[in-house]
C-alpha atoms as a PDB file:
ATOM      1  CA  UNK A   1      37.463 -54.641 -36.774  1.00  0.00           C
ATOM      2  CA  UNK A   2      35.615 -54.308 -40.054  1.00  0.00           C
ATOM      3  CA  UNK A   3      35.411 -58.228 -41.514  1.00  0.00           C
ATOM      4  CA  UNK A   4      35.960 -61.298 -39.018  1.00  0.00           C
ATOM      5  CA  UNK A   5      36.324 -64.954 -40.681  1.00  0.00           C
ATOM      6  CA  UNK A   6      34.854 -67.806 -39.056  1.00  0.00           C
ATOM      7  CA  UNK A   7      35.010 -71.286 -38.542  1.00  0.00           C
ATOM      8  CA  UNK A   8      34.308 -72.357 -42.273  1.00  0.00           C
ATOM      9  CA  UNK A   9      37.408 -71.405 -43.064  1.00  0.00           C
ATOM     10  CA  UNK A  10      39.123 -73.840 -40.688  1.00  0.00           C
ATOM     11  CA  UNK A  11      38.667 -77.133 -43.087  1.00  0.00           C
ATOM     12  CA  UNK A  12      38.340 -75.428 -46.249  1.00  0.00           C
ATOM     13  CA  UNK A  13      41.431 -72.243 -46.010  1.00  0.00           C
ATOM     14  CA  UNK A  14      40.745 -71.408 -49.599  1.00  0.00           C
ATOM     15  CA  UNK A  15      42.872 -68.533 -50.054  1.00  0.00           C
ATOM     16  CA  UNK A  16      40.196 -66.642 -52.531  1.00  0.00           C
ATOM     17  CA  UNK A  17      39.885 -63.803 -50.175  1.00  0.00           C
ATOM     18  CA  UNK A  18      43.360 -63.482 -50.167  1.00  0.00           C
ATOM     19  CA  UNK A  19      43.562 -63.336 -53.804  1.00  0.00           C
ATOM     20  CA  UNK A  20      41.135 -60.265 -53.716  1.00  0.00           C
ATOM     21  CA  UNK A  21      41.927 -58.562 -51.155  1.00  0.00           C
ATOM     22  CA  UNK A  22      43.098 -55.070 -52.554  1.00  0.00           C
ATOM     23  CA  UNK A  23      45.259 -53.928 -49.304  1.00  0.00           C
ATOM     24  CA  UNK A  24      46.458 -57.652 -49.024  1.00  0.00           C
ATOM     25  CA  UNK A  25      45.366 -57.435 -44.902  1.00  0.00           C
ATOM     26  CA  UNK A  26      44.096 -61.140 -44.761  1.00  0.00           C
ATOM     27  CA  UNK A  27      47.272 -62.852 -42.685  1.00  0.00           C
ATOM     28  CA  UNK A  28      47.271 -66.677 -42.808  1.00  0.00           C
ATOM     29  CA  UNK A  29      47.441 -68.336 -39.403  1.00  0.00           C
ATOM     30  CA  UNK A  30      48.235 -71.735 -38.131  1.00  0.00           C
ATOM     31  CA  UNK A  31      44.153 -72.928 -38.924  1.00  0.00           C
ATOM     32  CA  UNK A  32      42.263 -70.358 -40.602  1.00  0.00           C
ATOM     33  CA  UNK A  33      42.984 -66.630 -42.195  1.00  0.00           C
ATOM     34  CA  UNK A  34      42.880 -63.308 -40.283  1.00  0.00           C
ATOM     35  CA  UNK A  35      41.784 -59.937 -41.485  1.00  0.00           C
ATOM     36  CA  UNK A  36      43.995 -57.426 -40.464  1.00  0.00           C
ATOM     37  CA  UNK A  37      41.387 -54.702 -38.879  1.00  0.00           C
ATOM     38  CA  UNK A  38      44.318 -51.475 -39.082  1.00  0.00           C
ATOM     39  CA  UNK A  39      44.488 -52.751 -42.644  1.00  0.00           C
ATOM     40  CA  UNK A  40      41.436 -53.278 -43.620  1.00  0.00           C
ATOM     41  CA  UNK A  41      39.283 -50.575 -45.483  1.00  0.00           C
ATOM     42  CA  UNK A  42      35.805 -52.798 -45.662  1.00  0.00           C
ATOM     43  CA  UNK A  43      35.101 -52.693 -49.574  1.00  0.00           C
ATOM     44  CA  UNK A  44      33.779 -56.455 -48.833  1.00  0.00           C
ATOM     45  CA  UNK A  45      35.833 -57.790 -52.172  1.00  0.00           C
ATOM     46  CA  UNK A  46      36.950 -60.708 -49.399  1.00  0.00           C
ATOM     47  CA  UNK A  47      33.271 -61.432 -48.072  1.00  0.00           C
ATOM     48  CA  UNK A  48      31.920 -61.558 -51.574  1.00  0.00           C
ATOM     49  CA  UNK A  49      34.609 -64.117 -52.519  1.00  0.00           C
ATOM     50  CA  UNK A  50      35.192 -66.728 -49.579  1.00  0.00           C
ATOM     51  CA  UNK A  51      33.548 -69.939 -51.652  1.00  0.00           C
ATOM     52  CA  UNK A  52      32.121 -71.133 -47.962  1.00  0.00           C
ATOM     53  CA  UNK A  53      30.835 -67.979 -46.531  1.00  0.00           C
ATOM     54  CA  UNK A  54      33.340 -67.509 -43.703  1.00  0.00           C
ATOM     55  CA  UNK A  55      33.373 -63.550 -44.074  1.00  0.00           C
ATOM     56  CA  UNK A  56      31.408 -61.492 -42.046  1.00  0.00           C
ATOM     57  CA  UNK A  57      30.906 -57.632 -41.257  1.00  0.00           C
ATOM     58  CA  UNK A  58      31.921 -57.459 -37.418  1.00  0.00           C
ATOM     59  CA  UNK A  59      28.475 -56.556 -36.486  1.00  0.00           C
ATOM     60  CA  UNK A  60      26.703 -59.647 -38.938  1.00  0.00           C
ATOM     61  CA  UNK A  61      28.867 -62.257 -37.076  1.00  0.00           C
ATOM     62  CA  UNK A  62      26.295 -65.034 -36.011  1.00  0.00           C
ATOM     63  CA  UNK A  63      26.206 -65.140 -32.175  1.00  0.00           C
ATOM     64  CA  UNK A  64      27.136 -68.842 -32.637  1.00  0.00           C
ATOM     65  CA  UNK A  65      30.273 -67.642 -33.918  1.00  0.00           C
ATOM     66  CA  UNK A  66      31.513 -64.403 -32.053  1.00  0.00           C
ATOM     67  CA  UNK A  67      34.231 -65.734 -30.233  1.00  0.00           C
ATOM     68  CA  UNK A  68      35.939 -65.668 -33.969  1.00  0.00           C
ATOM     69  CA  UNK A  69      35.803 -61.827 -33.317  1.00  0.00           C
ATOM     70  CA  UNK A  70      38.340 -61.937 -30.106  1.00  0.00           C
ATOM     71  CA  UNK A  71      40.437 -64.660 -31.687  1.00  0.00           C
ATOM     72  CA  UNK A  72      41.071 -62.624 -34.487  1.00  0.00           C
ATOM     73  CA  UNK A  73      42.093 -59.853 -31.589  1.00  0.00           C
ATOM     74  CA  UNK A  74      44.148 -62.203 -30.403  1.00  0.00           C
ATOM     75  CA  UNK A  75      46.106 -63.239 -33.302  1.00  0.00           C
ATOM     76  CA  UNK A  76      46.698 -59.629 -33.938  1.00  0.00           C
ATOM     77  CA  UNK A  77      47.968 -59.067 -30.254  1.00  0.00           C
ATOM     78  CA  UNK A  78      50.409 -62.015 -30.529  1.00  0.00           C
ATOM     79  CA  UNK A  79      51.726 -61.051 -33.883  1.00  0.00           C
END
């Protein structure tokens, strides 16, 4: 999984990251958006634009907020 959005984007669901993603792999879910990891080729256009800085690297996800990382597995596993 190269990019893993957090809990910011559970009020906020902006949509910018969508806008610019260039492979369109960010999937909106029932609370938040996903980044499709099979999709996903890691040019950070998503991280660079999320206005509340819900976008992480896999490996920069606070610790606080690593169980984002196997909820985003999970919404994958259940699509």
């Amino acid at each position: 999984m190269a990019f893993v959005i957090t809990s910011p984007c559970i009020p906020e669901k902006a949509a910018e990251c969508v806008d610019v993603c260039p492979v369109d792999c960010i999937v909106e879910g029932d609370d938040q958006y996903f980044i499709d990891p099979d999709l996903c080729i890691s040019c950070g256009a998503c991280e660079a634009a999320c206005p509340v800085g819900a976008v992480f690297e896999e490996d920069d996800v606070p610790s606080s907020e690593s169980h984002y990382i196997e909820k985003a597995i999970q919404f994958f596993q259940n699509a």
